[in-house]
C-alpha atoms as a PDB file:
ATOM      1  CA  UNK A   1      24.045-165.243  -4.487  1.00  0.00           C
ATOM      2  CA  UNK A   2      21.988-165.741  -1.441  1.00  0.00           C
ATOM      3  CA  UNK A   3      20.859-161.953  -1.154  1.00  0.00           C
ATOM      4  CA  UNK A   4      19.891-161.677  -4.852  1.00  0.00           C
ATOM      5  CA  UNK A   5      17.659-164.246  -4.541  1.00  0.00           C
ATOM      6  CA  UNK A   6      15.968-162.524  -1.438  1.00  0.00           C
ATOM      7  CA  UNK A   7      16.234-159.078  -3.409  1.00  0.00           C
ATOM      8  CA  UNK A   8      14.389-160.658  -6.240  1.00  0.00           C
ATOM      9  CA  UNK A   9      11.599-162.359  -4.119  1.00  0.00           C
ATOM     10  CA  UNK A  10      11.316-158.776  -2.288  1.00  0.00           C
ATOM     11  CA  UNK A  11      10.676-157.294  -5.486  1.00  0.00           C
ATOM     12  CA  UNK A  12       7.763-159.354  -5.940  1.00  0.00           C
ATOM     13  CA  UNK A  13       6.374-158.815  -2.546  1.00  0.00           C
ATOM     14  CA  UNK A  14       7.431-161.637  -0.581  1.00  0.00           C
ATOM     15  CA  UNK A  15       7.363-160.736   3.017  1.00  0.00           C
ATOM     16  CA  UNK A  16      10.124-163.082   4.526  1.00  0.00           C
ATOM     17  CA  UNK A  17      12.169-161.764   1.751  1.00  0.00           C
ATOM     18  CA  UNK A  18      12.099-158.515   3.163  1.00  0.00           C
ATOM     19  CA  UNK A  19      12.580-159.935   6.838  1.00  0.00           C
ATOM     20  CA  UNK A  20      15.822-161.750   6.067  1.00  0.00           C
ATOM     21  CA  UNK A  21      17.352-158.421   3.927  1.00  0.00           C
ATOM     22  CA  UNK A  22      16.492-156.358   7.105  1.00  0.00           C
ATOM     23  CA  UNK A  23      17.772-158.806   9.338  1.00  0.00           C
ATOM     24  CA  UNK A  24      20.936-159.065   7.045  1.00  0.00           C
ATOM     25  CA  UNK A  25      22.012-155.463   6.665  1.00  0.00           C
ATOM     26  CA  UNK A  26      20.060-154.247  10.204  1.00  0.00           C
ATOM     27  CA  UNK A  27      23.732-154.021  11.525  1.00  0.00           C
ATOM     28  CA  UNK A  28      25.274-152.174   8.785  1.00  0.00           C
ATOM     29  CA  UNK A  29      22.907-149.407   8.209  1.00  0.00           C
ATOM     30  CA  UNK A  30      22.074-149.002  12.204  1.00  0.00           C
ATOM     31  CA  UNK A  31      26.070-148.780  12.730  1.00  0.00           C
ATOM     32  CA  UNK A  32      26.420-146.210   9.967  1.00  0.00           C
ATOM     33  CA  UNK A  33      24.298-144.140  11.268  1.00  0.00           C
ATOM     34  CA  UNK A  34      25.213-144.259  14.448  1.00  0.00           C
ATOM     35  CA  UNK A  35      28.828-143.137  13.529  1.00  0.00           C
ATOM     36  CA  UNK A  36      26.965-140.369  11.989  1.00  0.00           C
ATOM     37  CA  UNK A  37      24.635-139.331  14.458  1.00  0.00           C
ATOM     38  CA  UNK A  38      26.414-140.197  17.823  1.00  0.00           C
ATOM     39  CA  UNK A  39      22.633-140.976  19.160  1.00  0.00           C
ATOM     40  CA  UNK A  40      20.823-144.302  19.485  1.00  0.00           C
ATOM     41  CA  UNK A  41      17.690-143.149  18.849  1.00  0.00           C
ATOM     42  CA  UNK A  42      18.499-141.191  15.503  1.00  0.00           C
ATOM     43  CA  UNK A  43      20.015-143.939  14.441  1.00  0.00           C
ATOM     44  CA  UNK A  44      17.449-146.246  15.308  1.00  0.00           C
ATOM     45  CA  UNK A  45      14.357-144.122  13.460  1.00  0.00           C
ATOM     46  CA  UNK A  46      16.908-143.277  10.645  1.00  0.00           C
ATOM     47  CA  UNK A  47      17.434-147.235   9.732  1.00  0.00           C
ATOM     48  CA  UNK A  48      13.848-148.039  10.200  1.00  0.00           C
ATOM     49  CA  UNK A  49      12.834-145.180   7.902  1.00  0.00           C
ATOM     50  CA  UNK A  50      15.677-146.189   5.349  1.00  0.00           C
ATOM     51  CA  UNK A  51      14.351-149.944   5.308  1.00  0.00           C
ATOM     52  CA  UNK A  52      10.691-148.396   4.741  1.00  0.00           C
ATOM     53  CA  UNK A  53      12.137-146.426   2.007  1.00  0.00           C
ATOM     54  CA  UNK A  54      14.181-149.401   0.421  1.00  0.00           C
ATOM     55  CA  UNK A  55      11.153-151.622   0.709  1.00  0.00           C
ATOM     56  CA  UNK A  56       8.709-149.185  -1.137  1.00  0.00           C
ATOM     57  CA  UNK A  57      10.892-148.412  -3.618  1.00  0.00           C
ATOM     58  CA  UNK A  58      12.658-151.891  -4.241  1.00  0.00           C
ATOM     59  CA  UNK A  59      11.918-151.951  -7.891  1.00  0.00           C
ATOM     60  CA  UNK A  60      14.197-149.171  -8.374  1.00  0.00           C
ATOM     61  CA  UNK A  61      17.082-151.304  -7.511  1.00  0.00           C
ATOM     62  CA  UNK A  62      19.508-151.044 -10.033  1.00  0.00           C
ATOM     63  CA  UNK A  63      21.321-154.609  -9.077  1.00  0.00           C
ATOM     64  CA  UNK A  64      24.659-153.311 -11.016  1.00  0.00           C
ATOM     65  CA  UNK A  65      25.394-151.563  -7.627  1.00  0.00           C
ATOM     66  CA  UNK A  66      25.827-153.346  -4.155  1.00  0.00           C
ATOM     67  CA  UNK A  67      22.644-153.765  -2.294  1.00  0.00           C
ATOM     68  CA  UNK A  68      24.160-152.447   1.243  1.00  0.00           C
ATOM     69  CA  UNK A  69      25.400-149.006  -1.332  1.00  0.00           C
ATOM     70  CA  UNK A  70      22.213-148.361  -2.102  1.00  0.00           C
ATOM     71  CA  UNK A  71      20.854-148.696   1.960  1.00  0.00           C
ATOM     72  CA  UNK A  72      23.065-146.436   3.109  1.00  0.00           C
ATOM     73  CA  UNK A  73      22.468-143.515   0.108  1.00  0.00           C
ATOM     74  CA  UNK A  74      19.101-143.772   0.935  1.00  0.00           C
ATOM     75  CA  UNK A  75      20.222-143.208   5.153  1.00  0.00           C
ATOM     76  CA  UNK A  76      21.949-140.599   4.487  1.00  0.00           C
ATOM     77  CA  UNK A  77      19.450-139.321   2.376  1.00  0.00           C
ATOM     78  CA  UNK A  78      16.838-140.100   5.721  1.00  0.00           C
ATOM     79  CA  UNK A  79      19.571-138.414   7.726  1.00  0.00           C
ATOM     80  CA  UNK A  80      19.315-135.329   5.740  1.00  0.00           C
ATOM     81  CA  UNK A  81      15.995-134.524   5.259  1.00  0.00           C
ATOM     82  CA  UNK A  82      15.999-135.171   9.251  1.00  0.00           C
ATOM     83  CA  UNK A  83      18.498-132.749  10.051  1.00  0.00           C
ATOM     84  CA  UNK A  84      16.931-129.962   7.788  1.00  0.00           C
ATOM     85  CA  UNK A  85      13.497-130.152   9.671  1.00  0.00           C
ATOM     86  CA  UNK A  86      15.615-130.224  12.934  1.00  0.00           C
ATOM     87  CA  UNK A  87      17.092-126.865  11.165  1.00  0.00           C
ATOM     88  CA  UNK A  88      13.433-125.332  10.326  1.00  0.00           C
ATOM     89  CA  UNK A  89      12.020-126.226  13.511  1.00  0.00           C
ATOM     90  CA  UNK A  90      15.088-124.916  15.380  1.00  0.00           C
ATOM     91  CA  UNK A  91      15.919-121.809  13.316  1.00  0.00           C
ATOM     92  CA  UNK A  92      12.657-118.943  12.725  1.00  0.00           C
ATOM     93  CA  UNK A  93      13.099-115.499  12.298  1.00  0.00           C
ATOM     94  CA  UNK A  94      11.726-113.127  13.830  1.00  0.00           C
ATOM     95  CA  UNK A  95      11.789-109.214  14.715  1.00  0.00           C
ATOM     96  CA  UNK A  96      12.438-107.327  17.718  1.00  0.00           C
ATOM     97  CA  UNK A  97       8.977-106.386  17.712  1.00  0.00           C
ATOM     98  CA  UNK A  98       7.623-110.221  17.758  1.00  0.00           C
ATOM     99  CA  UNK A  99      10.783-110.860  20.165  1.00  0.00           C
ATOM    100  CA  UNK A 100       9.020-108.453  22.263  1.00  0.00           C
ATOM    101  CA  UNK A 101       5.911-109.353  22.173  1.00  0.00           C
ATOM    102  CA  UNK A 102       6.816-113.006  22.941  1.00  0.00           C
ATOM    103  CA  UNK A 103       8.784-111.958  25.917  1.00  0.00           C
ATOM    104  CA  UNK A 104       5.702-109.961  28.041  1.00  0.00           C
ATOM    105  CA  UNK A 105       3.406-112.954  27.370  1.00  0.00           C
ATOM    106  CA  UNK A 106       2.597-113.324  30.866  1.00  0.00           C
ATOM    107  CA  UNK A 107       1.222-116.962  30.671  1.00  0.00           C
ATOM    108  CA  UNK A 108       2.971-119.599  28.538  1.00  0.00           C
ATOM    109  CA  UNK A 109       0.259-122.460  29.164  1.00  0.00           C
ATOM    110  CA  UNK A 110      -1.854-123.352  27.002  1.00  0.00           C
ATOM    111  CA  UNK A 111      -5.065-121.918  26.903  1.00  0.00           C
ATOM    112  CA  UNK A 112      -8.219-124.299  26.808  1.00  0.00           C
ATOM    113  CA  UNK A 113      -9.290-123.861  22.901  1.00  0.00           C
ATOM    114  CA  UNK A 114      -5.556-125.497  22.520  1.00  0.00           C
ATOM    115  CA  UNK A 115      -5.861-128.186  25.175  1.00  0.00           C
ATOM    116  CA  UNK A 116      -9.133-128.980  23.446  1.00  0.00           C
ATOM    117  CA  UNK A 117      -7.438-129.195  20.037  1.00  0.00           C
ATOM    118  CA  UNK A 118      -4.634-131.413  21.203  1.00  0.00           C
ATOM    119  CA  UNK A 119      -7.304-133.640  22.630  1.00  0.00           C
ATOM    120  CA  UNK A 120      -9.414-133.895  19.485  1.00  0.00           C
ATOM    121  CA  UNK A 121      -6.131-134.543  17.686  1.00  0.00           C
ATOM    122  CA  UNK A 122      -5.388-137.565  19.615  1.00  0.00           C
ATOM    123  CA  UNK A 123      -8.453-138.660  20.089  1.00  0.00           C
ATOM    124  CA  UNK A 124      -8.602-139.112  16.135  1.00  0.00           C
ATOM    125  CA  UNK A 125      -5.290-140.420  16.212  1.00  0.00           C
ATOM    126  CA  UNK A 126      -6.431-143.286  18.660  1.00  0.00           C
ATOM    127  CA  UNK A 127      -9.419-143.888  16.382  1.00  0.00           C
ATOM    128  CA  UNK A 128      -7.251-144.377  13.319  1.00  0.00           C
ATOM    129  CA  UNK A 129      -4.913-146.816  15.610  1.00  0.00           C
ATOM    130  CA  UNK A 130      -7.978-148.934  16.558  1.00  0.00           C
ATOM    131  CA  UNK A 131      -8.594-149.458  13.160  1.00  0.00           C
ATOM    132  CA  UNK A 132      -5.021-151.172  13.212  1.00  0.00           C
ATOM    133  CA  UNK A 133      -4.616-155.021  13.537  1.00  0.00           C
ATOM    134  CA  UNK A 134      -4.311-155.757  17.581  1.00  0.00           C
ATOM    135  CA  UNK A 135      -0.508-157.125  17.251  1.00  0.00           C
ATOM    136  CA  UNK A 136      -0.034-153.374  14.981  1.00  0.00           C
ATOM    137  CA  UNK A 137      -1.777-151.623  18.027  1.00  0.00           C
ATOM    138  CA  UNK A 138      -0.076-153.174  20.683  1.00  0.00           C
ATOM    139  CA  UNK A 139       3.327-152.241  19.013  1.00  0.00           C
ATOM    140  CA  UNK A 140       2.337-148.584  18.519  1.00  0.00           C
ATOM    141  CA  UNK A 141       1.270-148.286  22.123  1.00  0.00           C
ATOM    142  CA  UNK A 142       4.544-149.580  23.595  1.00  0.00           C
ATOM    143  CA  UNK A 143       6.588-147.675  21.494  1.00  0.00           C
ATOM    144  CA  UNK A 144       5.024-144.264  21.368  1.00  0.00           C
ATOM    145  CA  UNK A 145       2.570-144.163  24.071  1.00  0.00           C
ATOM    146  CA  UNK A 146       4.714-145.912  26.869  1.00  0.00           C
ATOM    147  CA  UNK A 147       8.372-145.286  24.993  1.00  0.00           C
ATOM    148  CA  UNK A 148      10.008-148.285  25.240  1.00  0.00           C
ATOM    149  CA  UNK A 149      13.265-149.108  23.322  1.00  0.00           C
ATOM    150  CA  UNK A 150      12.595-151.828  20.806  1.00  0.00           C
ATOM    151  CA  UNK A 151      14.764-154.227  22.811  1.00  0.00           C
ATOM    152  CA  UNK A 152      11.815-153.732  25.750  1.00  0.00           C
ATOM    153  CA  UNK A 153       9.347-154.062  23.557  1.00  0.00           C
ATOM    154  CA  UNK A 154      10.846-157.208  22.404  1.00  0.00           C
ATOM    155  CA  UNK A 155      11.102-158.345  25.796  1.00  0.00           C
ATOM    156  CA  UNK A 156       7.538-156.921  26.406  1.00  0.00           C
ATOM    157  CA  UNK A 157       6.015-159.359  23.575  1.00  0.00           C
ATOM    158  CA  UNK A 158       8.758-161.837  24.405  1.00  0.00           C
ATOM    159  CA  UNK A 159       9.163-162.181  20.235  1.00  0.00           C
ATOM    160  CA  UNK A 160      12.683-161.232  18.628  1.00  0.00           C
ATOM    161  CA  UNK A 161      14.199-157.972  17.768  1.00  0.00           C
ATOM    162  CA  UNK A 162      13.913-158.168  14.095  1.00  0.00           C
ATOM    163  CA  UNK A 163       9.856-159.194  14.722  1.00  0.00           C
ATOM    164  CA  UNK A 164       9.325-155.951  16.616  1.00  0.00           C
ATOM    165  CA  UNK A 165      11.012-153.846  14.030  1.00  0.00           C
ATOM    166  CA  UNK A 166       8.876-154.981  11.318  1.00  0.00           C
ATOM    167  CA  UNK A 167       5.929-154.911  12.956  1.00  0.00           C
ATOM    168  CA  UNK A 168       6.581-151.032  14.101  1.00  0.00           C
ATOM    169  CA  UNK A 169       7.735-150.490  10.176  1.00  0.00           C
ATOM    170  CA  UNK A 170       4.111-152.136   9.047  1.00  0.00           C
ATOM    171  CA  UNK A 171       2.550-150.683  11.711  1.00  0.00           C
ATOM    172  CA  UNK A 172       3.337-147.070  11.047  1.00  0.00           C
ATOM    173  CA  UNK A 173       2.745-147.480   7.353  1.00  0.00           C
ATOM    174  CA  UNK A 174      -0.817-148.838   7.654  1.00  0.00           C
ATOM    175  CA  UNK A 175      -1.316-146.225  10.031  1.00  0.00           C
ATOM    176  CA  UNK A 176       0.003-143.455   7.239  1.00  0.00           C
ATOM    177  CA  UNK A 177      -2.307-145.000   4.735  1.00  0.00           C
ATOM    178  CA  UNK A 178      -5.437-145.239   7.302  1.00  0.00           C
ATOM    179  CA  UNK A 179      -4.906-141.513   7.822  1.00  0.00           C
ATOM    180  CA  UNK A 180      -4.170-140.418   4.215  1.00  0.00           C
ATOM    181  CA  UNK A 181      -7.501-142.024   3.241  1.00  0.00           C
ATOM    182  CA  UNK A 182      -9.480-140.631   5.833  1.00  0.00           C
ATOM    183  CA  UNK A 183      -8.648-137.051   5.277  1.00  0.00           C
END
């Protein structure tokens, strides 16, 4: 009765709604897809993708199914859609002729209009962070920029697990929207 109530408040936005649901099923969805993907960090992105999902699209709940049925369609969905850009990244074809050419490229570096590309990119990408909330900023820079686990991180900030996972969820979403507007 407990988690309709939360599922409910969620619906209408309530924050520590959505806290306690990820806290709840955390374990569940994580340890399915971990079965699935035999790797921690898969697993980890997978779940914290599937809550972002779930939390967006919480008024879609149809609450004649169980809650923790619905989580884990949607990872599996997230586990899909993962594994086919793994697949398109992984998997281009090309002829003998491009195979070729590829092969008597005598310098694989990149040259400096790239290096100056990448830079601009990130420096952008930095801009749009520091438009981020300090406690957001300071999450993204510990996860991404010095790649620590989430258990460091929530060592790092000396805050619990479940704090550091939310914040990282918020985090990247603000970050999405900061982006999407500024293009």
């Amino acid at each position: 009765m407990e988690i309709k109530k939360q599922i409910e408040k969620a619906k209408i936005g309530d924050q520590v709604a959505f806290t306690s649901l990820l806290d709840y099923y955390w374990n569940e969805v994580y340890g399915f897809m971990l079965q699935r993907t035999q790797n921690e960090t898969d697993a980890e992105d997978i779940t914290i993708e599937t809550f972002a999902k779930a939390f967006d699209k919480i008024s879609t709940y149809n609450p004649d199914f169980q809650f923790n049925t619905w989580l884990i369609s949607i990872a599996k969905n997230v586990h899909i859609d993962m594994l086919r850009k793994k697949r398109s990244t992984l998997f281009v074809d090309i002829t003998d002729e491009e195979d070729n050419q590829a092969y008597n490229i005598a310098d694989s570096s990149p040259s400096a209009e790239d290096k100056l590309i990448t830079e601009q990119n990130l420096s952008r990408l930095l801009q749009f962070i520091k438009e981020l909330k300090p406690h957001y900023q300071e999450v993204i820079q510990l996860r991404y920029f010095q790649e620590l686990s989430y258990q460091e991180i929530s060592e790092e900030l000396q805050e619990p697990l479940s704090n550091v996972k939310i914040k990282l969820l918020r985090a990247k979403k603000l970050l999405a929207e900061i982006i999407k507007n500024k293009r």
